[in-house]
C-alpha atoms as a PDB file:
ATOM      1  CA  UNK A   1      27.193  -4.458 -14.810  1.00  0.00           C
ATOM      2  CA  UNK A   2      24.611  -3.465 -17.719  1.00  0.00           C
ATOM      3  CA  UNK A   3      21.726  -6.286 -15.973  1.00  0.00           C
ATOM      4  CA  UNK A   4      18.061  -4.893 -15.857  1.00  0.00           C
ATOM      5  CA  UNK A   5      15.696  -5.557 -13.787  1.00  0.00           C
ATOM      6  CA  UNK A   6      11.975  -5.686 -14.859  1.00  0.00           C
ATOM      7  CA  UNK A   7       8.921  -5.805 -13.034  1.00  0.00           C
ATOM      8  CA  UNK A   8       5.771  -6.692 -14.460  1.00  0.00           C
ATOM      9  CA  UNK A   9       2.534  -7.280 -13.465  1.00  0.00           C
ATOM     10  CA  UNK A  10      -0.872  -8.916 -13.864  1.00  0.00           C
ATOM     11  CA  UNK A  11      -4.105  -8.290 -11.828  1.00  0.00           C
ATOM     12  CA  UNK A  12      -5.375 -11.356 -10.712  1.00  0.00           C
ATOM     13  CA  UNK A  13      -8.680 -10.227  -8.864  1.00  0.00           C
ATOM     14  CA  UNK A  14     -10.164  -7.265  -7.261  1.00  0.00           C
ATOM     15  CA  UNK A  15     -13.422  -6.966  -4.667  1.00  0.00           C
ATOM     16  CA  UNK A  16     -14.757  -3.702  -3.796  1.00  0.00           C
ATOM     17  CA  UNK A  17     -16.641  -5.857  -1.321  1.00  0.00           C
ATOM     18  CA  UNK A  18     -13.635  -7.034   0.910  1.00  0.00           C
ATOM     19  CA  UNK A  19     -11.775  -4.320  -0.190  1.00  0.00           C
ATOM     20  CA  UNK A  20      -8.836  -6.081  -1.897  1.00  0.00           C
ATOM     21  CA  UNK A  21      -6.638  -5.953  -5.090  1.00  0.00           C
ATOM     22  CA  UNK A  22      -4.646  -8.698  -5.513  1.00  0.00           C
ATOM     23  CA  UNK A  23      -1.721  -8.788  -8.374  1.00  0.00           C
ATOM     24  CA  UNK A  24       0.889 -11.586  -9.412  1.00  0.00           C
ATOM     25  CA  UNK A  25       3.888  -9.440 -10.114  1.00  0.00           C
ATOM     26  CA  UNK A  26       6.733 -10.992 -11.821  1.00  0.00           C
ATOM     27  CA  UNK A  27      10.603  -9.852 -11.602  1.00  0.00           C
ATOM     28  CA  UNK A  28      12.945 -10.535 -14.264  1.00  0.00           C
ATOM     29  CA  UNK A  29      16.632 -10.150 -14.828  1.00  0.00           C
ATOM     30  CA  UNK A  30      17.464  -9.340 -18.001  1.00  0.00           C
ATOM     31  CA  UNK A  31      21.562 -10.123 -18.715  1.00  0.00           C
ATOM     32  CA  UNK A  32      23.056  -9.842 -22.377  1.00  0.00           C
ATOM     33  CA  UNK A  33      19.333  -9.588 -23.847  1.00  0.00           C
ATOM     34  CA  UNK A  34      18.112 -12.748 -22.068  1.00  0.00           C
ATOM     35  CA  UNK A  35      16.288 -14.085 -18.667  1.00  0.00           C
ATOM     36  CA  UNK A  36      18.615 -14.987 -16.744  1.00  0.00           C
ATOM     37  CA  UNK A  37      16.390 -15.028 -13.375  1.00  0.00           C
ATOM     38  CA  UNK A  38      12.887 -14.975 -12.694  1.00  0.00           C
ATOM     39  CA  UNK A  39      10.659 -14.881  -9.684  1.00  0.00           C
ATOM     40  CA  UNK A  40       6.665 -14.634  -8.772  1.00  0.00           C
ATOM     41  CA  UNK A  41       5.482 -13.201  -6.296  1.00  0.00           C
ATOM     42  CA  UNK A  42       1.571 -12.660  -5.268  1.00  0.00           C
ATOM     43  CA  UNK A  43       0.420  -9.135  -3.747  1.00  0.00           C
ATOM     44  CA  UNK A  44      -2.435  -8.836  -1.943  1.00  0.00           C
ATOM     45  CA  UNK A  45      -3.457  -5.405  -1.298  1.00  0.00           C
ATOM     46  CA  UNK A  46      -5.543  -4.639   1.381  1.00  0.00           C
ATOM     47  CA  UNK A  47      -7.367  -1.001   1.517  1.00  0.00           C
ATOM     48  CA  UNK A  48      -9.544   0.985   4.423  1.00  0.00           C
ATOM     49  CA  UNK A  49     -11.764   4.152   4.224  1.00  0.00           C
ATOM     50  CA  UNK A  50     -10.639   7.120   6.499  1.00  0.00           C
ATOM     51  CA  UNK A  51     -13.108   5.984   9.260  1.00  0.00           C
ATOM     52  CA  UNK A  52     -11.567   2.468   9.152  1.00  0.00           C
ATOM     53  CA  UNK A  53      -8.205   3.252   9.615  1.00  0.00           C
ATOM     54  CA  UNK A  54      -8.555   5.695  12.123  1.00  0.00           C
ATOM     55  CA  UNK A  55     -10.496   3.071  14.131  1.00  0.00           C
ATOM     56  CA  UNK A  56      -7.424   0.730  13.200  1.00  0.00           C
ATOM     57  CA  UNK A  57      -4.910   3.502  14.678  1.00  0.00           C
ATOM     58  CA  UNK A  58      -7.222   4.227  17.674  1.00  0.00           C
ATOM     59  CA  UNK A  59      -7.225   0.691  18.855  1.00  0.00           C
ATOM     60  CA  UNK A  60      -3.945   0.224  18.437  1.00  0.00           C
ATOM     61  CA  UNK A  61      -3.395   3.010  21.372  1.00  0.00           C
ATOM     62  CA  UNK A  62      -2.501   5.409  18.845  1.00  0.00           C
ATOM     63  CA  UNK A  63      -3.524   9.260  19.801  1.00  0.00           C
ATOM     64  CA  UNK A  64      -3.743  12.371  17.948  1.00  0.00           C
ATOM     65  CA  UNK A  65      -5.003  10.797  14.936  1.00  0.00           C
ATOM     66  CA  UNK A  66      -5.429  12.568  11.726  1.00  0.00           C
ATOM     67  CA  UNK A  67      -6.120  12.642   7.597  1.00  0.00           C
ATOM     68  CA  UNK A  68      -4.550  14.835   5.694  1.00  0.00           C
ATOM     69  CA  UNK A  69      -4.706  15.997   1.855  1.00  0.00           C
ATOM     70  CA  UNK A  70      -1.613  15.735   0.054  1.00  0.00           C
ATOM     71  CA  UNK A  71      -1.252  19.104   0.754  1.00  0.00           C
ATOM     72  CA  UNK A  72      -1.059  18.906   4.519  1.00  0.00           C
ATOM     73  CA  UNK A  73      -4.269  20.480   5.153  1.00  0.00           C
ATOM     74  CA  UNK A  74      -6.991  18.564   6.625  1.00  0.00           C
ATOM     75  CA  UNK A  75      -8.505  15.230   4.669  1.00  0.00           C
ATOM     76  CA  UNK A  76     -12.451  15.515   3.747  1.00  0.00           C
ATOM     77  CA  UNK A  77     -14.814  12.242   4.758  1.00  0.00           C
ATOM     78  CA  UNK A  78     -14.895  11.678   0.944  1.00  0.00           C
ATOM     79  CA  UNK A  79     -11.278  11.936  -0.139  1.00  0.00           C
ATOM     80  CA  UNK A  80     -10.256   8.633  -1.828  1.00  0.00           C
ATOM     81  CA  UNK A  81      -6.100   9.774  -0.739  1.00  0.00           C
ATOM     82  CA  UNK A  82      -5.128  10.488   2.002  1.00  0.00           C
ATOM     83  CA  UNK A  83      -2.201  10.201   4.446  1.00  0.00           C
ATOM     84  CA  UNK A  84      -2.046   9.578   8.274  1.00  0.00           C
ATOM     85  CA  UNK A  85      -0.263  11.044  11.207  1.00  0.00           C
ATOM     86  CA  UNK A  86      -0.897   9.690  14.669  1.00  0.00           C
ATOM     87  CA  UNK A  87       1.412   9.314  17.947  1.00  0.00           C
ATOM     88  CA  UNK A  88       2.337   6.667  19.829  1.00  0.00           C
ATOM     89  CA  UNK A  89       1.529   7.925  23.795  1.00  0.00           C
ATOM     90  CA  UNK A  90       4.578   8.299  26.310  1.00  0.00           C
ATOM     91  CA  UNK A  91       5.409   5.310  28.218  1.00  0.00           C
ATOM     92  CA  UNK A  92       5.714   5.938  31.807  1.00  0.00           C
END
């Protein structure tokens, strides 16, 4: 129908400390040149190490746990990304 929707956003604080980046981001349809909507909405983003979420997955009864590179190949302690695979165990 020619309507486009922005998103923009603002950081409103971030703590290396409690390991969290929060952001206001604001959505905003845009019909014949002009705002017709507009909403708020706060983001809190939370982040863990490797070590942390593994623990996370492990409690959760999660096996096979593992960090990989981007690449598929194993993660190293220092990466900064990274991407999970785990399994949930058969039920019996």
């Amino acid at each position: 129908d020619g309507a486009t929707v922005r998103c923009l956003s603002q950081l409103l604080d971030a703590s290396a400390e409690r390991q969290t980046h929060e952001t206001v981001l604001r959505y905003q349809l845009i019909e014949n040149g002009a705002i017709a909507y507009q909403e708020d909405r706060v983001f809190l983003l939370h982040w863990h190490t490797q070590e942390q979420f593994a623990r996370l997955l492990t409690a959760a009864g999660y096996i096979e746990v593992q960090a990989l590179r981007g690449n598929g190949k194993a993660s190293q302690p220092g990466d900064r990304l990274f991407t999970f695979t785990a399994c949930r165990p058969r039920l019996t």
